[in-house]
C-alpha atoms as a PDB file:
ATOM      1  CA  UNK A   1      -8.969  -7.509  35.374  1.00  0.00           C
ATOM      2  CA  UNK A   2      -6.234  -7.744  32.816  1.00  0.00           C
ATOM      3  CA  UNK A   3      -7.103  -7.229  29.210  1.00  0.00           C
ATOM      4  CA  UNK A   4      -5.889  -9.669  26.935  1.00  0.00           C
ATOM      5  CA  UNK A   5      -3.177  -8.686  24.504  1.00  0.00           C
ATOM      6  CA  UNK A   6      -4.296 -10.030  20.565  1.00  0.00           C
ATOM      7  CA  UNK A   7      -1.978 -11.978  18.577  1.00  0.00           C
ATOM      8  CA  UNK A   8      -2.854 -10.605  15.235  1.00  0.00           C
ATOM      9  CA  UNK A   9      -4.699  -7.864  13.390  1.00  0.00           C
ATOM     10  CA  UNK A  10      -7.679  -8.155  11.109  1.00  0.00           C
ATOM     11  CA  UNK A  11      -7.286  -6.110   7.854  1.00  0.00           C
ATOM     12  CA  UNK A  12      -9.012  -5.313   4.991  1.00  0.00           C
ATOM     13  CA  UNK A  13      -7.708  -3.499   1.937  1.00  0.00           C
ATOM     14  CA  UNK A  14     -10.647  -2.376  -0.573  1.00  0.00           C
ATOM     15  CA  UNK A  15     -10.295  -0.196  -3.670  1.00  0.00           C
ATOM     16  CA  UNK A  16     -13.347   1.720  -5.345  1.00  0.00           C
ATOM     17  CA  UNK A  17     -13.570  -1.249  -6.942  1.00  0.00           C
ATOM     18  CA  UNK A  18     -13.675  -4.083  -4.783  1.00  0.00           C
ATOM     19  CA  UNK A  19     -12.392  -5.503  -1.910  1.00  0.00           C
ATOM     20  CA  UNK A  20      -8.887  -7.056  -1.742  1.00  0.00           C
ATOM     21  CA  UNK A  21      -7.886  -8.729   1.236  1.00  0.00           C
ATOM     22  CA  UNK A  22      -9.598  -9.406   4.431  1.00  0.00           C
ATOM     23  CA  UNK A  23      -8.368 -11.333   6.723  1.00  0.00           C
ATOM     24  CA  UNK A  24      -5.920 -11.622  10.123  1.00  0.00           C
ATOM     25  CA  UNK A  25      -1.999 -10.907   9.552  1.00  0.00           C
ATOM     26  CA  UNK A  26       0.854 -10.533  12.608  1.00  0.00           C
ATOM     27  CA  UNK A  27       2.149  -6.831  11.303  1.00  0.00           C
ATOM     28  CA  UNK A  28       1.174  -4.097   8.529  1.00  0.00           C
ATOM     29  CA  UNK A  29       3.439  -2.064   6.936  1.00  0.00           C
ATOM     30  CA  UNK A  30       2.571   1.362   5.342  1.00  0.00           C
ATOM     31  CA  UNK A  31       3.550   4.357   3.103  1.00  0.00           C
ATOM     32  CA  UNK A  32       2.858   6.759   5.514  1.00  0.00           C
ATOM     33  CA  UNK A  33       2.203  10.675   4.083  1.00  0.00           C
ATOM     34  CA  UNK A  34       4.219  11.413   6.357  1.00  0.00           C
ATOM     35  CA  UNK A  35       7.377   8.566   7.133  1.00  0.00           C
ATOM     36  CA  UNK A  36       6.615   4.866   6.540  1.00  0.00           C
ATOM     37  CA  UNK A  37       5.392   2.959   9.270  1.00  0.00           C
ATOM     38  CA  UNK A  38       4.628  -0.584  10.836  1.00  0.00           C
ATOM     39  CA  UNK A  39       1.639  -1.893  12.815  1.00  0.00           C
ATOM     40  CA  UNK A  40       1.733  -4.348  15.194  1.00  0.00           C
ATOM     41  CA  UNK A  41      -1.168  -6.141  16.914  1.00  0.00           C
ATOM     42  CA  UNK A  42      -2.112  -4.291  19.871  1.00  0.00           C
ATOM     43  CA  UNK A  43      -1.548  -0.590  18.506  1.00  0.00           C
ATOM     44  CA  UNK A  44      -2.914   2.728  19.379  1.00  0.00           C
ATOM     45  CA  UNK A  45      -5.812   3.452  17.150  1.00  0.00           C
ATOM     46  CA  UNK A  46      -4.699   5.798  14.204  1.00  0.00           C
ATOM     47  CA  UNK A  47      -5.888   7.426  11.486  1.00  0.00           C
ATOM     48  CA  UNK A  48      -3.139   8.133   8.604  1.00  0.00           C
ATOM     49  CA  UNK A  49      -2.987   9.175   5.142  1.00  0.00           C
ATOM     50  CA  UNK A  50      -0.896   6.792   2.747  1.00  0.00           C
ATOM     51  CA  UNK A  51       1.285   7.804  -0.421  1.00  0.00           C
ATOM     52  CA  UNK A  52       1.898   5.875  -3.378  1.00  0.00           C
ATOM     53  CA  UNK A  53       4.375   3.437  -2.501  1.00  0.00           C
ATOM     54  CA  UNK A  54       4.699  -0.237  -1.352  1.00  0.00           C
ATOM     55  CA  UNK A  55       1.751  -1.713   1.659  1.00  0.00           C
ATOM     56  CA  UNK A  56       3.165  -5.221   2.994  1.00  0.00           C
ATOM     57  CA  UNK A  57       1.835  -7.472   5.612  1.00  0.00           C
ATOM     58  CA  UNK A  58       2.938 -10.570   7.580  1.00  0.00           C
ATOM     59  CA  UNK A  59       0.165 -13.011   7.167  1.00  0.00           C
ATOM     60  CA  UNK A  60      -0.617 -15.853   9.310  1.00  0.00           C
ATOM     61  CA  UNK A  61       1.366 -18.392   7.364  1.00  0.00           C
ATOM     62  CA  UNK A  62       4.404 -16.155   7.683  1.00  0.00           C
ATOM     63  CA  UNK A  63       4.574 -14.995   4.463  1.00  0.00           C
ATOM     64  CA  UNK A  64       4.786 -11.561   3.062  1.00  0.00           C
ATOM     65  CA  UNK A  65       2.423  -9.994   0.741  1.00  0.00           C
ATOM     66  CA  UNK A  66       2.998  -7.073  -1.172  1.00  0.00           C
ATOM     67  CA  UNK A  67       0.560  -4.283  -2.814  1.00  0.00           C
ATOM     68  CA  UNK A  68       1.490  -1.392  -5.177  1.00  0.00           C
ATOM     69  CA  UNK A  69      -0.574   1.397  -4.126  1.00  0.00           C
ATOM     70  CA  UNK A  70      -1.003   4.649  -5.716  1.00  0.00           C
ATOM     71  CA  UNK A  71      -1.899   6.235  -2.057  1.00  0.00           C
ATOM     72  CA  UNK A  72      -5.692   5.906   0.075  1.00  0.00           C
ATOM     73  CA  UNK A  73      -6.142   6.091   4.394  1.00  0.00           C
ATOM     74  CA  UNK A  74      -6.113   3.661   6.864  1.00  0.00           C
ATOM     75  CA  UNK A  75      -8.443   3.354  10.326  1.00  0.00           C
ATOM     76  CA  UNK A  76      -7.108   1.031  12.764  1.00  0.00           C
ATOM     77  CA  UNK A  77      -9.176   0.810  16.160  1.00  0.00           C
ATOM     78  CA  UNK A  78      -9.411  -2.414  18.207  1.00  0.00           C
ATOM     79  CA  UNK A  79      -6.535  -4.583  16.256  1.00  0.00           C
ATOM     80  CA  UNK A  80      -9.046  -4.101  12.902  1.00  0.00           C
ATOM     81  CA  UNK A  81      -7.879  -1.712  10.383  1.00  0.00           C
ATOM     82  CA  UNK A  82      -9.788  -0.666   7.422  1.00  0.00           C
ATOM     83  CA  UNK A  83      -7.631   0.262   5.104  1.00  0.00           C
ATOM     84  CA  UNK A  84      -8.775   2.232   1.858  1.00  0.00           C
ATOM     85  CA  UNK A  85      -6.981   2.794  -1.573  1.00  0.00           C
ATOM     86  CA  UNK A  86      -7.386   4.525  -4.407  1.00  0.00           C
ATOM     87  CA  UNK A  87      -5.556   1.524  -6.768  1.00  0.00           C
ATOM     88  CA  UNK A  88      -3.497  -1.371  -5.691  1.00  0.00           C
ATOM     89  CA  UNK A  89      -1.523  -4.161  -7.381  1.00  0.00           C
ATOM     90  CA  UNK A  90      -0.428  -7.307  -5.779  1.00  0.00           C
ATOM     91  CA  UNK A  91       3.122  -8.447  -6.125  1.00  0.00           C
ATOM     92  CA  UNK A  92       1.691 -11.810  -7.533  1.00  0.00           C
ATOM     93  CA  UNK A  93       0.774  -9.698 -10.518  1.00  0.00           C
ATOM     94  CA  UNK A  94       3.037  -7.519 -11.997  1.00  0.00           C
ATOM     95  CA  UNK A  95       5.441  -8.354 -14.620  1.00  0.00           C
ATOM     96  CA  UNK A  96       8.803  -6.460 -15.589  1.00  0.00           C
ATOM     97  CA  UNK A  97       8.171  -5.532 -19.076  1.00  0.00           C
ATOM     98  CA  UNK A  98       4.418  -4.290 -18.485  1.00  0.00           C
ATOM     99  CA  UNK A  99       6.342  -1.983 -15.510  1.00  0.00           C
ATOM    100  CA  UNK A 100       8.829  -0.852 -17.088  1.00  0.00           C
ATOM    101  CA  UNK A 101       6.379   0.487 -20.087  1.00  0.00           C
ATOM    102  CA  UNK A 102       4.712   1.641 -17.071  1.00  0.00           C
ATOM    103  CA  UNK A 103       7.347   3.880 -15.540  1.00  0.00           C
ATOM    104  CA  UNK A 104       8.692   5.420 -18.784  1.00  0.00           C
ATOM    105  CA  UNK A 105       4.743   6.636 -19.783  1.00  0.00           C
ATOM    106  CA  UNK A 106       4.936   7.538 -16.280  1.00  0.00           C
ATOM    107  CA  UNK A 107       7.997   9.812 -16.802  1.00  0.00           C
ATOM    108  CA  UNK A 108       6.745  11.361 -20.216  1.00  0.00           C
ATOM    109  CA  UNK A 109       3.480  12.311 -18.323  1.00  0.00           C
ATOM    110  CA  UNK A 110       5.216  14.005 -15.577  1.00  0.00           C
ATOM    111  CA  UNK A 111       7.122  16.038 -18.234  1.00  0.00           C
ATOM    112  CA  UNK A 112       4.651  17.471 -20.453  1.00  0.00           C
ATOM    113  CA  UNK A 113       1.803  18.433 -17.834  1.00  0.00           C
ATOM    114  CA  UNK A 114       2.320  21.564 -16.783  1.00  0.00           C
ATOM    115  CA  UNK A 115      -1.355  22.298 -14.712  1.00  0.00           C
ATOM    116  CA  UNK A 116      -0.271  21.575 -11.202  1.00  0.00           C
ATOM    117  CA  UNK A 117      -3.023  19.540 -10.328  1.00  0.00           C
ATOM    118  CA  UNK A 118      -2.243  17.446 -13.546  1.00  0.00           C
ATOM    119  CA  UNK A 119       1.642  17.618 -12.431  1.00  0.00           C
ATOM    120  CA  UNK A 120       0.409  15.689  -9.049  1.00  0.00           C
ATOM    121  CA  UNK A 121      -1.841  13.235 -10.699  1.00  0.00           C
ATOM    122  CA  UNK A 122       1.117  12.194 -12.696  1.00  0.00           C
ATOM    123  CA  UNK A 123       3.746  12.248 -10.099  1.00  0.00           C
ATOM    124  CA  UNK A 124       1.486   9.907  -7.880  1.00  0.00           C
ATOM    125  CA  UNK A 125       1.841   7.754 -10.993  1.00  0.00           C
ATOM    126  CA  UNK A 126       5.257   7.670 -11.485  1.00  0.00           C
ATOM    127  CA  UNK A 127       5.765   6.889  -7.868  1.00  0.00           C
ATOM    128  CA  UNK A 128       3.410   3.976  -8.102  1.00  0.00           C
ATOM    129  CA  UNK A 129       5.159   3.062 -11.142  1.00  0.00           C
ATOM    130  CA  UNK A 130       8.556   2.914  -8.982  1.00  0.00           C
ATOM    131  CA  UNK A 131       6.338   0.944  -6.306  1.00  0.00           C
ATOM    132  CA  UNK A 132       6.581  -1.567  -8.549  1.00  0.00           C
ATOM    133  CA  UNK A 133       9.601  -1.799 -10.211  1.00  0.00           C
ATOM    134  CA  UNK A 134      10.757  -2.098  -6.119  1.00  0.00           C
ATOM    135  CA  UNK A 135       8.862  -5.047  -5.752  1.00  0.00           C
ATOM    136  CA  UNK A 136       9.570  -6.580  -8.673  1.00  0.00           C
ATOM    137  CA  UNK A 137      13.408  -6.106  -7.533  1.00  0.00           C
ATOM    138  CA  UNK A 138      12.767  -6.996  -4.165  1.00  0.00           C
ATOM    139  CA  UNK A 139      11.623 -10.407  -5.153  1.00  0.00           C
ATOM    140  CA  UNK A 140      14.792 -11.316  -7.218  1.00  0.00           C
END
């Protein structure tokens, strides 16, 4: 008996906070800890680690939608992924003055801490801050 190959994926993206997104999309894309990487429907389960940086997905319309993120995990068994973050941002939101504000506080934070586990907390933020000064340039 043949097993039939899925035509989409079913995610859901949920911060401490509240859930994001549910639904089916064609393809996920991730900031991997370790490289960046794309799921398609049909893929290997995995468990990964994700780093501040930009989470994107194909949805059913065609259209992509983007996410800041400042880093969380994602479980992906049986074409569902749960996929867990510590903050996220949708593209929809973010505006370039508010971001740019964002990423210079960002810098200034990175500068003056000098615990380490300070100095990580604030690079995280500075990368998410870039996250979204990429979208934001992405889209124009």
């Amino acid at each position: 008996m043949q097993k039939l190959e899925a035509k989409t994926l079913y995610i859901e993206l949920v911060t401490p906070e509240k859930r994001i997104f549910s639904g089916n999309v064609q393809s996920v894309w991730f900031p991997g800890s370790l490289s960046p990487f794309q799921v398609l429907p049909n893929h290997a389960p995995i468990v990964s680690s994700l780093d501040a940086g930009i989470l994107k997905f194909l949805d059913e319309q065609n259209k992509i939608v983007k996410y800041a993120i400042t880093g969380g995990f994602v479980d992906l068994h049986n074409n569902k992924a749960s996929i867990m973050l510590e903050k996220a941002v949708s593209a929809d939101i973010l505006k370039l003055d508010a971001v740019k504000l964002q990423l210079e506080k960002a810098k200034e934070n990175l500068n003056k801490t000098k615990q380490p586990e300070e100095k990580i907390r604030a690079q995280k933020e500075l990368d998410f801050a870039k996250a979204c000064l990429s979208i934001l340039q992405e889209e124009n």
